[in-house]
N, C-alpha and C. Protein backbone atom coordinates (compact mmCIF):
# COMPACT_ATOMS: atom_id res chain seq x y z
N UNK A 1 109.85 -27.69 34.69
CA UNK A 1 108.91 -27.94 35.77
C UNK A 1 107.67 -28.56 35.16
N UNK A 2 107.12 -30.17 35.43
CA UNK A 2 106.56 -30.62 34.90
C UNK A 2 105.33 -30.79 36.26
N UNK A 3 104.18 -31.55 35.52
CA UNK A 3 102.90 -31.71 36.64
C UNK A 3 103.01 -33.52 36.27
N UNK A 4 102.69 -34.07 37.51
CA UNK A 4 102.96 -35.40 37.58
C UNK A 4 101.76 -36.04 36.28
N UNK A 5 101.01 -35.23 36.47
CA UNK A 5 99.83 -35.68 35.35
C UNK A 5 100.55 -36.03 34.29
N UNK A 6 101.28 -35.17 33.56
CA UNK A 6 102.01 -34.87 32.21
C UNK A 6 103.60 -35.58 32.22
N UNK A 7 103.98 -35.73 33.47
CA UNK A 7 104.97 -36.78 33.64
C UNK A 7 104.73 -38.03 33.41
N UNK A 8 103.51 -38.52 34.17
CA UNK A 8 103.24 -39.79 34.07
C UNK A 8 102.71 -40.24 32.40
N UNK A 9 102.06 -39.18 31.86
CA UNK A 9 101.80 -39.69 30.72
C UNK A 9 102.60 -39.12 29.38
N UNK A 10 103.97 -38.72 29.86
CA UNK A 10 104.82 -38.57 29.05
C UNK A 10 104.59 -37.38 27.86
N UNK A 11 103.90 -36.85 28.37
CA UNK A 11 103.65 -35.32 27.62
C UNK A 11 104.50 -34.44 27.53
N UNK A 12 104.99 -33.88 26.48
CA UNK A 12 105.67 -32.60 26.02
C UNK A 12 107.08 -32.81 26.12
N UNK A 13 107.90 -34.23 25.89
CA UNK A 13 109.01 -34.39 25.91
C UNK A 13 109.60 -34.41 27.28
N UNK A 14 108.43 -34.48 28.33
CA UNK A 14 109.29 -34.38 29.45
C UNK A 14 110.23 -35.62 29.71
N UNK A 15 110.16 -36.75 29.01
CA UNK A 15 111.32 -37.86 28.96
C UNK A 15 112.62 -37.38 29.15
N UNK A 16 112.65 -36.26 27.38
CA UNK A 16 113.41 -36.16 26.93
C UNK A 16 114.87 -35.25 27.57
N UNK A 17 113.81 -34.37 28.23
CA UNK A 17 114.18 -33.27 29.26
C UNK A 17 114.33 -33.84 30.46
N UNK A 18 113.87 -35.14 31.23
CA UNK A 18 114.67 -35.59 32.24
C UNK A 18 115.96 -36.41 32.22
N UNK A 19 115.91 -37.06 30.71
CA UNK A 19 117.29 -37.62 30.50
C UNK A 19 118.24 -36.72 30.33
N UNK A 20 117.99 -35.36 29.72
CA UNK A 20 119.04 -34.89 29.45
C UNK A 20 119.39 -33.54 30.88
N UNK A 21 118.67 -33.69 31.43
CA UNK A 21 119.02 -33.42 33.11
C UNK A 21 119.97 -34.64 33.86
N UNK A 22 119.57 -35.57 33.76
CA UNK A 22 120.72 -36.74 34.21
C UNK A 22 121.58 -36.82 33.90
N UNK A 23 122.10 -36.56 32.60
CA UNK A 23 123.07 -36.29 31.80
C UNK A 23 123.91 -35.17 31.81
N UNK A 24 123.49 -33.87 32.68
CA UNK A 24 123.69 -33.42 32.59
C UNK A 24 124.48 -32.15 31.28
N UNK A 25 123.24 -32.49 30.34
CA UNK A 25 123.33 -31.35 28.88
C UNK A 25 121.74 -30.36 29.21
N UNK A 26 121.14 -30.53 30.28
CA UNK A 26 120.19 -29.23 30.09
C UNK A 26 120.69 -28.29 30.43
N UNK A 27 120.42 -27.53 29.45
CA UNK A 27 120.80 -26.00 29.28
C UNK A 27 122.18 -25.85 28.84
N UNK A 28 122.81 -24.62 29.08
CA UNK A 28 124.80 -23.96 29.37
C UNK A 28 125.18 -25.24 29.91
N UNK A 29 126.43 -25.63 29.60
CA UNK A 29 127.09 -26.39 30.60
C UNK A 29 127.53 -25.53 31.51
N UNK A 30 127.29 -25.70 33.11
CA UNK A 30 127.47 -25.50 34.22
C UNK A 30 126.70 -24.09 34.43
N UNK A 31 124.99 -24.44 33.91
CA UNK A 31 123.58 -23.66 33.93
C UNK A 31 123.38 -23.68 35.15
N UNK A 32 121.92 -23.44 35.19
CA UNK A 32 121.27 -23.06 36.41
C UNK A 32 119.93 -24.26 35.84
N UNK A 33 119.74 -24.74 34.62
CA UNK A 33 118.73 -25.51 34.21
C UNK A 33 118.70 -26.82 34.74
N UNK A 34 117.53 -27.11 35.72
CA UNK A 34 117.37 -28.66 36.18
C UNK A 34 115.78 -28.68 35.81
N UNK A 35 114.99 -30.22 35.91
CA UNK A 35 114.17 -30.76 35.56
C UNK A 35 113.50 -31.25 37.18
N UNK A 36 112.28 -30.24 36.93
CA UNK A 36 111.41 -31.37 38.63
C UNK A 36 109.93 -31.44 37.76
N UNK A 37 109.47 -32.48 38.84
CA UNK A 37 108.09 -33.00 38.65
C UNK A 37 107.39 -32.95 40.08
N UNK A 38 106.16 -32.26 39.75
CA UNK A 38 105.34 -31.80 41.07
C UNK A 38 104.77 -32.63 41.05
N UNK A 39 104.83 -33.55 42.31
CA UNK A 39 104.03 -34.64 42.73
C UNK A 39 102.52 -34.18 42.84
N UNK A 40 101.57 -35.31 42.18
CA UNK A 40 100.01 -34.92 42.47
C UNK A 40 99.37 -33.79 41.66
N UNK A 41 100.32 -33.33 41.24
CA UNK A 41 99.54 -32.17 40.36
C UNK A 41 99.44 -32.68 39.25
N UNK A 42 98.20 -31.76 38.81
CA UNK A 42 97.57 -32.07 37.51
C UNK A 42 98.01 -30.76 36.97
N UNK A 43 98.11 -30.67 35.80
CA UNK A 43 98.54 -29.66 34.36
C UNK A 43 97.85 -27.80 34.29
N UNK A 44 96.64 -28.12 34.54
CA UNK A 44 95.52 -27.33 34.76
C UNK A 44 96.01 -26.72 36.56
N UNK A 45 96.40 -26.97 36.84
CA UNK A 45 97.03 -26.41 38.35
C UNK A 45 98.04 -25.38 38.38
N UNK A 46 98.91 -25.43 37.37
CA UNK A 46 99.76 -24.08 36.61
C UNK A 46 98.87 -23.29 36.56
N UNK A 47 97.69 -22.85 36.17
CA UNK A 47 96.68 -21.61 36.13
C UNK A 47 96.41 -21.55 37.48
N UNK A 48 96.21 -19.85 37.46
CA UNK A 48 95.27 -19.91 38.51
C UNK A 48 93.85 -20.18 38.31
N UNK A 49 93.34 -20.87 37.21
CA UNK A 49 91.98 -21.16 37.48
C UNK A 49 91.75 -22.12 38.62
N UNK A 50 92.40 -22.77 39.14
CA UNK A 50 92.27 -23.93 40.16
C UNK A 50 92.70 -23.17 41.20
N UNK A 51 93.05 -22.23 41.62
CA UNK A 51 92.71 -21.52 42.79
C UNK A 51 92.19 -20.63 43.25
N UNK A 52 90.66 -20.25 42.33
CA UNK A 52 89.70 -19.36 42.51
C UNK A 52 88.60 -20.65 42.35
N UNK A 53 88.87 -21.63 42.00
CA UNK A 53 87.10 -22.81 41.42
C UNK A 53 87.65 -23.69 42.77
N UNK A 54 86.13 -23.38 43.48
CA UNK A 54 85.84 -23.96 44.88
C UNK A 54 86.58 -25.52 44.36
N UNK A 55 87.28 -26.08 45.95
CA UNK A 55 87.82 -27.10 45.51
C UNK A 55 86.98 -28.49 45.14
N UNK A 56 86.15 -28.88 45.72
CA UNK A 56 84.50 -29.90 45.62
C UNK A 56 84.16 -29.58 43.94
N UNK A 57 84.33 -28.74 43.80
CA UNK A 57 83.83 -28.66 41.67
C UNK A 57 85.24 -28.57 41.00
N UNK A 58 86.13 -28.43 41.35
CA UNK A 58 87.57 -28.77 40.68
C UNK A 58 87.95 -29.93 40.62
N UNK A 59 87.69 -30.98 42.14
CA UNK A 59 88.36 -32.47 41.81
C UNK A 59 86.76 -33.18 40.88
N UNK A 60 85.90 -32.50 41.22
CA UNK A 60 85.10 -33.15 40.72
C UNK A 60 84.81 -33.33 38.80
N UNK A 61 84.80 -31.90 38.06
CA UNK A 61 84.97 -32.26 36.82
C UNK A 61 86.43 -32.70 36.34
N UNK A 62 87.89 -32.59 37.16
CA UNK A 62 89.07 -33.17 36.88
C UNK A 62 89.69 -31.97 36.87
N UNK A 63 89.12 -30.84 37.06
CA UNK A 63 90.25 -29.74 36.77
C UNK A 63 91.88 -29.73 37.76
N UNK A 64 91.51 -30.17 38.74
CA UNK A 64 92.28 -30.87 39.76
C UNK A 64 92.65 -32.20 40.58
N UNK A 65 93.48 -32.54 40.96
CA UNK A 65 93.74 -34.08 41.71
C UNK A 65 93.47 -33.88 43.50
N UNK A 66 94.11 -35.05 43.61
CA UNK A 66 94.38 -34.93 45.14
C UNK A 66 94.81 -33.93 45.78
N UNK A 67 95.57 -33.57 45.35
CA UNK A 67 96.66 -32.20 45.95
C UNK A 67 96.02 -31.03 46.20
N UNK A 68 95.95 -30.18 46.96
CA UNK A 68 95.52 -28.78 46.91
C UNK A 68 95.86 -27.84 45.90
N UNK A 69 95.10 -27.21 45.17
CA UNK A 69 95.90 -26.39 44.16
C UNK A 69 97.29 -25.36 44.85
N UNK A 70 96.28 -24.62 45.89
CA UNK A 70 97.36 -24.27 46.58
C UNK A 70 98.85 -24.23 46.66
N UNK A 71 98.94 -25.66 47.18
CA UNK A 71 100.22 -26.28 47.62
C UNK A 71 100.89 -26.16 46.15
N UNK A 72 100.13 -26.66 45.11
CA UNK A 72 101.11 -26.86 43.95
C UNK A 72 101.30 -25.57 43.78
N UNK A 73 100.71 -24.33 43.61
CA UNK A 73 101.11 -23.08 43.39
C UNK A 73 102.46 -22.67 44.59
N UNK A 74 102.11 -23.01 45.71
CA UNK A 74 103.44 -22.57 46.36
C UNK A 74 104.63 -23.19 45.66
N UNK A 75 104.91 -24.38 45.35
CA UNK A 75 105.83 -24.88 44.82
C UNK A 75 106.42 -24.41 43.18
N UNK A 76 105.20 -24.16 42.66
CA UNK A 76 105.57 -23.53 41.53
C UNK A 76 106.13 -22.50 41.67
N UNK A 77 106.07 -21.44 42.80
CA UNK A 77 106.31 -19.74 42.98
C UNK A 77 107.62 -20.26 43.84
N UNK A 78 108.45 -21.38 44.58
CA UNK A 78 109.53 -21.57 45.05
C UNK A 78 110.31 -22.06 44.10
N UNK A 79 110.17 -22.77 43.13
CA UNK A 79 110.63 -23.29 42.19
C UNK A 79 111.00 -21.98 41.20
N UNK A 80 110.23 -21.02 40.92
CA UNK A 80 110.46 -20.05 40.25
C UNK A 80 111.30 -19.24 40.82
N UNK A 81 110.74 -18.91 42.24
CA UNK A 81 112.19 -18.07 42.79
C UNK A 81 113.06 -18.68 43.29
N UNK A 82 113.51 -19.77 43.40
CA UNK A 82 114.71 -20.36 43.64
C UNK A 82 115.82 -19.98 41.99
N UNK A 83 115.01 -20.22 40.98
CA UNK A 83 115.79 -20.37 39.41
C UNK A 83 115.84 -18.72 38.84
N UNK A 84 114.98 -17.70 39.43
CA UNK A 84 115.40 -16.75 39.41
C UNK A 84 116.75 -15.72 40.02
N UNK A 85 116.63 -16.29 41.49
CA UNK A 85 117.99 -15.81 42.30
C UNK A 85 118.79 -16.32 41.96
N UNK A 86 119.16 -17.91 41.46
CA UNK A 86 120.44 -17.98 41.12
C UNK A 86 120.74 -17.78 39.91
N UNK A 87 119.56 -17.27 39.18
CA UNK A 87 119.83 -16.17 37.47
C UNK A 87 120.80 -14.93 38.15
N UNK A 88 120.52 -14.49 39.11
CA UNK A 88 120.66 -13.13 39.47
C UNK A 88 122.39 -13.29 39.45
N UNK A 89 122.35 -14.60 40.09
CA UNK A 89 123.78 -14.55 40.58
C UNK A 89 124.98 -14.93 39.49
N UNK A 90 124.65 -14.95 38.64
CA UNK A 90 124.83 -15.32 37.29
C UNK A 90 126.23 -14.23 36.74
């Protein structure tokens, strides 16, 4: 689970980890491991510091983008429990 920030600028191998999602070699063969990228989010949006710092002083020193921190946190917490339940089912 990458932040478009760190997608777009190719940070932390996420290349490497979306090719080999296409390819299907992330993770076990026939895992539960896939590769997404949260549109609009910035990196710093994984914390909750960006959803306690009023939003007007978050986009403003960069701690945040366009996006609501919010929203990216819901997605992060569906994304997590989506890859947890089908751990379960494992």
């Amino acid at each position: 689970l990458f932040s478009d920030e760190w997608w777009s600028k190719g940070w932390s191998g996420s290349d490497v980890l979306k090719d080999m999602h296409d390819r299907k070699v992330l993770g076990p063969k026939g895992g539960i491991s896939r590769f997404r990228v949260i549109d609009q989010a910035f990196h710093q949006e994984f914390s909750d510091a960006c959803m306690i710092t009023p939003l007007w002083i978050a986009r403003a020193v960069g701690l945040t983008g366009p996006r609501n921190p919010l929203d990216t946190a819901r997605d992060i917490h569906l994304e997590t429990l989506d890859f947890l339940t089908a751990l379960r089912r494992l």
